[in-house]
Protein backbone atom coordinates (compact mmCIF):
# COMPACT_ATOMS: atom_id res chain seq x y z
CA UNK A 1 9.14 41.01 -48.85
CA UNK A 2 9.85 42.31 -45.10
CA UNK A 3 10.96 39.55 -42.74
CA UNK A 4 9.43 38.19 -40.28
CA UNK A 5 11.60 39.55 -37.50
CA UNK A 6 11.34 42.95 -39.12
CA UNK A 7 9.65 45.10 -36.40
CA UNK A 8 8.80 48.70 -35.80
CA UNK A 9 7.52 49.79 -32.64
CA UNK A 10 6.16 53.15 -30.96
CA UNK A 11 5.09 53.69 -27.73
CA UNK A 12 4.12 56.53 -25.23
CA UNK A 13 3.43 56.86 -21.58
CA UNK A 14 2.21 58.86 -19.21
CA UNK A 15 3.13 58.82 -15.66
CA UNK A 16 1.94 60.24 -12.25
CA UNK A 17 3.67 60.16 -9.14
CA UNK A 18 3.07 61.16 -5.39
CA UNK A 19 5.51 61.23 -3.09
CA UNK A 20 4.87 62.19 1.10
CA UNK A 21 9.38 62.27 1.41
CA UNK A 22 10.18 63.32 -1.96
CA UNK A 23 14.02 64.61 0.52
CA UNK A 24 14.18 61.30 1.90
CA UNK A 25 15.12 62.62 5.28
CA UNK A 26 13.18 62.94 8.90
CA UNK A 27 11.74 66.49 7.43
CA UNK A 28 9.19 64.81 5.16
CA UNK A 29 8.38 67.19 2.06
CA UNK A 30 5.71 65.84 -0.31
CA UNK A 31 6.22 65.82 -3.95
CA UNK A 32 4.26 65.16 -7.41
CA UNK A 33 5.81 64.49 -10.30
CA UNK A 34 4.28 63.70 -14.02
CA UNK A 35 6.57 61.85 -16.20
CA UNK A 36 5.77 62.09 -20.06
CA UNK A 37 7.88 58.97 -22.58
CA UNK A 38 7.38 58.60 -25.86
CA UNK A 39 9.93 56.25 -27.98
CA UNK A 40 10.84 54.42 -30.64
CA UNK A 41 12.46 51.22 -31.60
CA UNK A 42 13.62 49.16 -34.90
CA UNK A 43 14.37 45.53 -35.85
CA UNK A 44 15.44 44.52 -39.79
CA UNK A 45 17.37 41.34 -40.20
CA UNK A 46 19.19 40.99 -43.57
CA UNK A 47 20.18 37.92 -44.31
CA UNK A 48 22.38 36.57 -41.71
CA UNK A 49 22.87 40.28 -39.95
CA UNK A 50 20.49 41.61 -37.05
CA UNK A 51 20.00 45.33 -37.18
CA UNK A 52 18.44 47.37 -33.81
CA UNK A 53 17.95 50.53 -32.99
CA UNK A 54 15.72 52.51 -30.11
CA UNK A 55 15.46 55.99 -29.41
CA UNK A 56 13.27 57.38 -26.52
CA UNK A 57 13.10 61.09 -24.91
CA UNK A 58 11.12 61.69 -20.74
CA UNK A 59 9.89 64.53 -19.44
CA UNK A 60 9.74 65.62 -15.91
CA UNK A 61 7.64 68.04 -14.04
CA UNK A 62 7.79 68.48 -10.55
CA UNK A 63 4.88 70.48 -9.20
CA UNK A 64 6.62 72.46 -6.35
CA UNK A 65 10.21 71.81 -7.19
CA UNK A 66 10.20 73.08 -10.57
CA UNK A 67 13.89 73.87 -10.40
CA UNK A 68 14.37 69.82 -10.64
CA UNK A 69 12.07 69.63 -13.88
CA UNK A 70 14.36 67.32 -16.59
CA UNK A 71 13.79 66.10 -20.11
CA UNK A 72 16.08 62.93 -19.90
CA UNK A 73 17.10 60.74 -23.27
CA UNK A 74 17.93 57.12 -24.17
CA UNK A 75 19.28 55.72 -27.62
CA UNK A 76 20.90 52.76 -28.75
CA UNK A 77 22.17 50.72 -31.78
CA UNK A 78 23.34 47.22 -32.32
CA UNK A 79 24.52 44.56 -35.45
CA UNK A 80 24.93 41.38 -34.13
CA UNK A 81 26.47 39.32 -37.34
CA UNK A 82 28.01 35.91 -39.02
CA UNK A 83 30.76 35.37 -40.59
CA UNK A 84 31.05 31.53 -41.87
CA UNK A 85 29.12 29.41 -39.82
CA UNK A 86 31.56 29.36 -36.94
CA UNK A 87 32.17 33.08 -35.98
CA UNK A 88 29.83 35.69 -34.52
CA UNK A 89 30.28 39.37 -34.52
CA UNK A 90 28.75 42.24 -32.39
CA UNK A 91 28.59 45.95 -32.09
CA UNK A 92 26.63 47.86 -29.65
CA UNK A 93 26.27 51.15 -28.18
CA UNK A 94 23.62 52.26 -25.76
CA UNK A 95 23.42 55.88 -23.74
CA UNK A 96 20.69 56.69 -21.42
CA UNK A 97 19.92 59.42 -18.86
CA UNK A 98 17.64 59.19 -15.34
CA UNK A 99 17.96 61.41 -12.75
CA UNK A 100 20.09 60.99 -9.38
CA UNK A 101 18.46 58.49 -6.40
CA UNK A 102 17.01 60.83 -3.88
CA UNK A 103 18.52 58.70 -1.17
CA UNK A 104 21.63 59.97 -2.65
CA UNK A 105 21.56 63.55 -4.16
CA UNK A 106 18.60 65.84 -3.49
CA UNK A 107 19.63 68.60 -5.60
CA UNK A 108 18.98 68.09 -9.59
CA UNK A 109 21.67 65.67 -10.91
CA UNK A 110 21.19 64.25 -14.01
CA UNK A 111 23.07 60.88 -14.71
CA UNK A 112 24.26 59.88 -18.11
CA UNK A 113 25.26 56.37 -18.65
CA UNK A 114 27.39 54.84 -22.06
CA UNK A 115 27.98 51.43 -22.94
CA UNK A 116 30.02 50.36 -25.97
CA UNK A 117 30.64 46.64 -27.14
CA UNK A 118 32.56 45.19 -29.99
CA UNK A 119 33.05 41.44 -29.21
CA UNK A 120 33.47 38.55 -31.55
CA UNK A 121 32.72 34.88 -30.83
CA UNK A 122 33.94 31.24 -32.01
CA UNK A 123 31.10 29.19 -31.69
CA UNK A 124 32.67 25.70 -33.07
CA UNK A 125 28.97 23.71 -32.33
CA UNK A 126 25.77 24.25 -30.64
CA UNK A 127 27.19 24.04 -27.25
CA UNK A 128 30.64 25.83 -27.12
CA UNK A 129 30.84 29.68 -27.21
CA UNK A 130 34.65 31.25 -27.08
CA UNK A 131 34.49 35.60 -27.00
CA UNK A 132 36.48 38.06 -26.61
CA UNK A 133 36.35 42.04 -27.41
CA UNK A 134 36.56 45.30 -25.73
CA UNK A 135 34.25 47.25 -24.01
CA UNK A 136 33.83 51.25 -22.66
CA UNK A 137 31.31 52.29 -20.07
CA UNK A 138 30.84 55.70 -18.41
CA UNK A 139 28.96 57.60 -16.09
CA UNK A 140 28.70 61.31 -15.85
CA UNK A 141 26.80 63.44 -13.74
CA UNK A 142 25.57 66.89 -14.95
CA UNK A 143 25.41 68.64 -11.39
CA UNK A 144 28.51 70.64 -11.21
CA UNK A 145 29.44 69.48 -7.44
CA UNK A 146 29.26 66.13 -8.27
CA UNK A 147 31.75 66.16 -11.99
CA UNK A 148 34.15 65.19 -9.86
CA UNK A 149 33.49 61.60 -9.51
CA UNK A 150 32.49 60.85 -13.03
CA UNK A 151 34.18 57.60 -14.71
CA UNK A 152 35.32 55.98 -17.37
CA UNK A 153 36.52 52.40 -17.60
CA UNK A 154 37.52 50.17 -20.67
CA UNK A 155 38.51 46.75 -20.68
CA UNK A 156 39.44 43.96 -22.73
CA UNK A 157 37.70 40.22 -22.45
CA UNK A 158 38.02 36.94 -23.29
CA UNK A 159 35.79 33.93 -21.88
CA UNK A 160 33.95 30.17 -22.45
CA UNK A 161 30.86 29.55 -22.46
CA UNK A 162 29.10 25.89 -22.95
CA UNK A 163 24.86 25.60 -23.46
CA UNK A 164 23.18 22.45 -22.78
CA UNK A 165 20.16 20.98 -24.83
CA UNK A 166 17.92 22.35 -22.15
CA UNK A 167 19.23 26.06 -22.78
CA UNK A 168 21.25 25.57 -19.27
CA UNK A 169 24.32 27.82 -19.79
CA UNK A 170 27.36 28.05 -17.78
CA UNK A 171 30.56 30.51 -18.92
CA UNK A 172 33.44 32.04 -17.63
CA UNK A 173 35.10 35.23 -18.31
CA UNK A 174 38.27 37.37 -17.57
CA UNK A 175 38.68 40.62 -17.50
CA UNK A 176 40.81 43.50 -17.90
CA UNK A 177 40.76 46.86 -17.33
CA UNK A 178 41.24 50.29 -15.93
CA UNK A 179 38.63 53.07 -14.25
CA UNK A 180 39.50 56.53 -14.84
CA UNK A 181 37.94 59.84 -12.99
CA UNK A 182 39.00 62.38 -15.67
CA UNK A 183 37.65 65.11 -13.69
CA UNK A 184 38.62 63.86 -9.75
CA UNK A 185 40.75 67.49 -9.51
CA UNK A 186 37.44 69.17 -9.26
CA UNK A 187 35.94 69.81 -6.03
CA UNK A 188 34.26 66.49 -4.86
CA UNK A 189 31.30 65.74 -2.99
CA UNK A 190 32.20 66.05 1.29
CA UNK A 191 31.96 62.29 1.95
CA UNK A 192 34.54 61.17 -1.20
CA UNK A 193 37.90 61.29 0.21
CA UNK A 194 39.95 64.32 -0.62
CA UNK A 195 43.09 64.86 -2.74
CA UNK A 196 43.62 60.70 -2.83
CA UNK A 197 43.75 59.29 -6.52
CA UNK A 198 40.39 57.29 -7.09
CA UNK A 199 41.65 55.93 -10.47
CA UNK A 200 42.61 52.42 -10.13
CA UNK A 201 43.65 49.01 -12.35
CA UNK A 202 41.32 46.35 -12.37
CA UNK A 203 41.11 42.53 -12.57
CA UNK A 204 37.74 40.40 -12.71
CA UNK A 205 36.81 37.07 -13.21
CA UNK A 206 33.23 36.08 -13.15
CA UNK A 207 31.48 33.03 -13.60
CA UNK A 208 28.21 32.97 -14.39
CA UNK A 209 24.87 30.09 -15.05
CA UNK A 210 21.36 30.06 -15.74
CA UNK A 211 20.24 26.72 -14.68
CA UNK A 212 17.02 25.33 -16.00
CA UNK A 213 16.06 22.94 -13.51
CA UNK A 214 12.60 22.34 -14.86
CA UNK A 215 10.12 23.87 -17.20
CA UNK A 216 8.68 25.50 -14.46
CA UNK A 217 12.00 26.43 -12.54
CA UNK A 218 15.03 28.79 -13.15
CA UNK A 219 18.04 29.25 -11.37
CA UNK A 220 20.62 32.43 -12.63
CA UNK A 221 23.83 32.88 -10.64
CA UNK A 222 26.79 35.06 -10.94
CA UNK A 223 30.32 35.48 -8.68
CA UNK A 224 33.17 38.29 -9.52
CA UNK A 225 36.10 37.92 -7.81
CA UNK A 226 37.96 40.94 -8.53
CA UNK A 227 41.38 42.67 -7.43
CA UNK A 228 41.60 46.59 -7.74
CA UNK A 229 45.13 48.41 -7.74
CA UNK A 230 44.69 52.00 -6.90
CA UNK A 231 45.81 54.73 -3.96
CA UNK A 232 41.63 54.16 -2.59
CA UNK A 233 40.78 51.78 -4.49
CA UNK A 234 42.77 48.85 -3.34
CA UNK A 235 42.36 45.27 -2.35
CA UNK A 236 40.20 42.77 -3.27
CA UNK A 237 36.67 41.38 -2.84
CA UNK A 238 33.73 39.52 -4.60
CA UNK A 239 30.50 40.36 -6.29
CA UNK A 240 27.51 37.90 -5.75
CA UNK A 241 23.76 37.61 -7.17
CA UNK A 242 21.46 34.63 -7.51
CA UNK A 243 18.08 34.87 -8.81
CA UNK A 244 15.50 32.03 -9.07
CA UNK A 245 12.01 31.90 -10.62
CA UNK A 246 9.77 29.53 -9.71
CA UNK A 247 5.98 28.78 -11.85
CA UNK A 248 4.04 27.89 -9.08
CA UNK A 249 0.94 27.47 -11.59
CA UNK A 250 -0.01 28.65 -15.03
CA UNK A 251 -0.85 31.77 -13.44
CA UNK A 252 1.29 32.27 -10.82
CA UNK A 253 5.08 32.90 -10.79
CA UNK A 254 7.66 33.73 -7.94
CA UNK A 255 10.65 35.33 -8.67
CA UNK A 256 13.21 36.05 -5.90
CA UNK A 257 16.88 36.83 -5.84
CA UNK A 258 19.64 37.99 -3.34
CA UNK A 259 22.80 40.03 -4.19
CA UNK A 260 26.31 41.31 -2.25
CA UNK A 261 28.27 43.41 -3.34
CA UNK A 262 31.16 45.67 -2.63
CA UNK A 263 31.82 48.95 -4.76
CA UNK A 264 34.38 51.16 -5.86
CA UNK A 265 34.28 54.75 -3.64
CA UNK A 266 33.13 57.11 -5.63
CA UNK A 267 30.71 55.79 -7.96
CA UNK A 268 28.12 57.81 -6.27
CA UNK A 269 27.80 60.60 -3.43
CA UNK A 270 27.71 58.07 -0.87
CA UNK A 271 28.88 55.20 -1.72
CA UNK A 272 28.64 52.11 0.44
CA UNK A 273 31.94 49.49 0.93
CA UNK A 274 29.39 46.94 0.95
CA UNK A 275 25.52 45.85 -0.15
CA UNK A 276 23.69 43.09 0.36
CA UNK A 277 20.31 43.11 -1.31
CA UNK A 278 16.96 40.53 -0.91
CA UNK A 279 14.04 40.38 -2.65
CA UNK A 280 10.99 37.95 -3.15
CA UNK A 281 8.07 38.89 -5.40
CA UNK A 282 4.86 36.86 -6.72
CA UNK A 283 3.18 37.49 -10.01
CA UNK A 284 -0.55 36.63 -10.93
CA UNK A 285 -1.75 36.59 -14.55
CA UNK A 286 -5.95 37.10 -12.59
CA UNK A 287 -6.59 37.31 -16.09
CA UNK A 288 -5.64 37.78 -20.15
CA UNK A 289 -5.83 41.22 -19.79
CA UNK A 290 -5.10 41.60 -16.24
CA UNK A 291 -1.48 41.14 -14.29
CA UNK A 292 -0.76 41.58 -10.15
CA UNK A 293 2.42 41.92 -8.61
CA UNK A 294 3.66 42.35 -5.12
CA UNK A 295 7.31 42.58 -3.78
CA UNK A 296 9.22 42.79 -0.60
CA UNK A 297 13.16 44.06 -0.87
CA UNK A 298 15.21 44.27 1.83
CA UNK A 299 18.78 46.22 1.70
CA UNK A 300 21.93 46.17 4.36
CA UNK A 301 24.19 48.88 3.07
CA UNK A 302 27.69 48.91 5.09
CA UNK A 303 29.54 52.28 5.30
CA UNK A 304 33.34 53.30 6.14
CA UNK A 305 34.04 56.82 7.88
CA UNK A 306 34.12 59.69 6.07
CA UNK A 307 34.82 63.01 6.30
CA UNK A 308 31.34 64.39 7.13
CA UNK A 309 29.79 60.90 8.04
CA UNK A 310 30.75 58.11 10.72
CA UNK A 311 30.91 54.24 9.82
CA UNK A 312 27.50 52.82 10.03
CA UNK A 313 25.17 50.21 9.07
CA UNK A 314 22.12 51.10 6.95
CA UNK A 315 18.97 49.01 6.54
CA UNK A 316 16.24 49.76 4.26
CA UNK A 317 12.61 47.40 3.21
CA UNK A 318 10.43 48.52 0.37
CA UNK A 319 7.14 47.49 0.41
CA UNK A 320 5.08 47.07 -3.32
CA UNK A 321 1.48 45.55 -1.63
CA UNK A 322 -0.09 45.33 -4.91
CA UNK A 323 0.76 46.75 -8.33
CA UNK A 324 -1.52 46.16 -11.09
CA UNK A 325 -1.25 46.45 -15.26
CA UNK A 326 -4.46 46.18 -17.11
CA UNK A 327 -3.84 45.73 -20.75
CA UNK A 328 -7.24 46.88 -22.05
CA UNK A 329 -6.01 46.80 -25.83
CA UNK A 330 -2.84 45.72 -27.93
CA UNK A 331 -2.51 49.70 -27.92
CA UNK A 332 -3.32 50.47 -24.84
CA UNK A 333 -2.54 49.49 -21.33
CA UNK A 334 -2.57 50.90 -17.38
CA UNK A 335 -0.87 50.51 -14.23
CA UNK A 336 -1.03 51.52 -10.84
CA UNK A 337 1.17 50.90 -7.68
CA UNK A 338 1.71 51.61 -4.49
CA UNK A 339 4.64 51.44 -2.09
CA UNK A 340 6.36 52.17 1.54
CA UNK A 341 9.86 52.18 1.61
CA UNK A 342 11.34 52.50 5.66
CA UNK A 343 15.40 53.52 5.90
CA UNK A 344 17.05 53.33 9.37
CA UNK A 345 20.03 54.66 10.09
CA UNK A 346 22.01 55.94 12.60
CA UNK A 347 22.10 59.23 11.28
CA UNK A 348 18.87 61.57 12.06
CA UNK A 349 18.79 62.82 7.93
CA UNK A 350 19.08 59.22 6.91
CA UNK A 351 16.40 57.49 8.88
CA UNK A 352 13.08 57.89 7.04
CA UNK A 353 9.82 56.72 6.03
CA UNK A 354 8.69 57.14 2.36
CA UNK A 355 5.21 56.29 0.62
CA UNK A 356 5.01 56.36 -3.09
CA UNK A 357 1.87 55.57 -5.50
CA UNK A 358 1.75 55.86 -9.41
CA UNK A 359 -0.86 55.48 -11.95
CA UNK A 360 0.59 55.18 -16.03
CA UNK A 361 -0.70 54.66 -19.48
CA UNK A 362 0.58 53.21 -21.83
CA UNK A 363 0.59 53.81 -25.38
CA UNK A 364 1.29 51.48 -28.73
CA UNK A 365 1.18 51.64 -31.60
């Protein structure tokens, strides 16, 4: 007899954007884009073992830049297992693709992104968690002028973690670990530093908590401290996000969240030396069947001088006055939304105004 976690799920969508900046520059280009998913995912627990899996394919067509048309992938796997009654094993791996931020590449760049996990846990009681494990992540681009900043980084991590009776959590964890750019001899992109080593050692200690304050309200925090030791990646510096939600009513919910922080060069094209990022958002369940979001975001993006670019401050606000999901069936659903995202900056190309609206289905089964 199946279990009663035992799921099978398959869905599809399809997807239709319009964009009036698709360059995201002061020479606004319109685009329209149609964006076909269809995946696939699996649940089976056996005895005390959890088995997952998902696999998922998009397709892209652009209707005047045809030359960016992509059919991206996404795939993952996980066992999450007991030993005894006092250990806790886990094994993941998950890989998926999405194409490059406009704001940041506008030629076709396809990114690739791998996470693998293999972690154990001592969990003594109900309250005390103790794991450690190892962990590789990776990003590769598939646009040939930008190979030379993909990365690699494993680590090793150990940490404590302590839940309360309401589900409030607090943990610590340290960790360890190096960032490699296998393929940094390549030519790189004109604003990543040339011939400098961009691999680097790492150290990071982060505590995180999710705080429920009440049935209604949530509170999740997180601060990295880390130190880097590298030719241009060097120093130190901190990591910061807080996000609250807040039910107003049965209906209504207000989630909102701010985050800083300061990234390794070369993770992208143009990479900032520091973010700061605000958002607040409300949520209205009008009905069963019917759901209504809006959201305001506002980004400060703080650059250093580069070889093509001066140091400069970058602000950006996106703009979501209404998006709406109408779940007509258990099969079927559709959504539609609308926003304006304004960038100023004090370079011409990099001080825009973008609108964006998309209408999806989606499909269950």
């Amino acid at each position: 007899m199946a279990d009663a976690n035992d799921t099978l799920r398959i869905s599809a969508s399809l997807r239709q954007s319009w964009d009036d900046n698709y360059n995201r520059s002061s020479d606004a280009r319109p685009e329209e884009i149609t964006i076909a998913a269809a995946g696939l995912a699996f649940n089976k627990k056996i005895s005390q073992q959890q088995l997952s899996a998902n696999l998922g394919v998009s397709r892209y067509e652009h209707n005047r830049r045809d030359f960016l048309d992509a059919t991206t992938w996404r795939g993952g796997a996980a066992w999450i297992g007991q030993l005894g009654n006092a250990l806790r094993t886990r094994l993941s791996w998950n890989r998926y693709e999405q194409p490059v931020d406009r704001a940041e590449f506008i030629g076709k760049d396809i990114l690739t992104f791998d996470h693998r996990q293999a972690s154990i846990s001592l969990v003594p009681g109900n309250h005390w968690r103790f794991p450690a494990g190892v962990r590789r992540n990776a990003l590769e681009h598939s646009n040939p002028g930008q190979l030379a900043i993909n990365y690699e980084d494993r680590e090793a991590f150990i940490g404590i973690g302590y839940v309360s009776n309401r589900r409030s959590t607090i943990s610590l964890e340290l960790v360890r670990g190096e960032r490699d750019y296998p393929r940094q001899n390549l030519n790189r992109p004109d604003d990543i530093p040339p011939g400098a080593d961009l691999n680097y050692d790492y150290i990071n200690t982060a505590l995180s908590s999710t705080w429920v304050v009440t049935s209604k309200t949530q509170l999740e925090g997180r601060v990295d401290y880390f130190q880097r030791d590298g030719e241009v990646n060097d120093g130190n510096g901190s990591q910061v996000s807080l996000d609250g939600r807040w039910k107003a009513t049965d209906k209504l919910s207000l989630p909102s969240g701010y985050q800083f922080a300061q990234p390794a060069v070369g993770e992208t094209s143009d990479s900032p030396s520091e973010v700061q990022r605000l958002f607040v958002e409300a949520e209205w369940q009008a009905t069963p069947k019917l759901e209504l979001t809006t959201r305001l975001s506002h980004a400060r993006l703080a650059y250093e001088p580069r070889t093509t670019l001066p140091a400069r401050t970058e602000k950006g606000y996106r703009w979501v006055p209404l998006a709406a999901r109408y779940q007509f069936t258990e099969q079927f659903g559709l959504t539609l939304a609308g926003s304006l995202l304004k960038q100023q900056s004090p370079v011409a190309d990099r001080d825009y105004i973008a609108r964006e609206f998309s209408m999806g289905m989606q499909f269950q089964f």
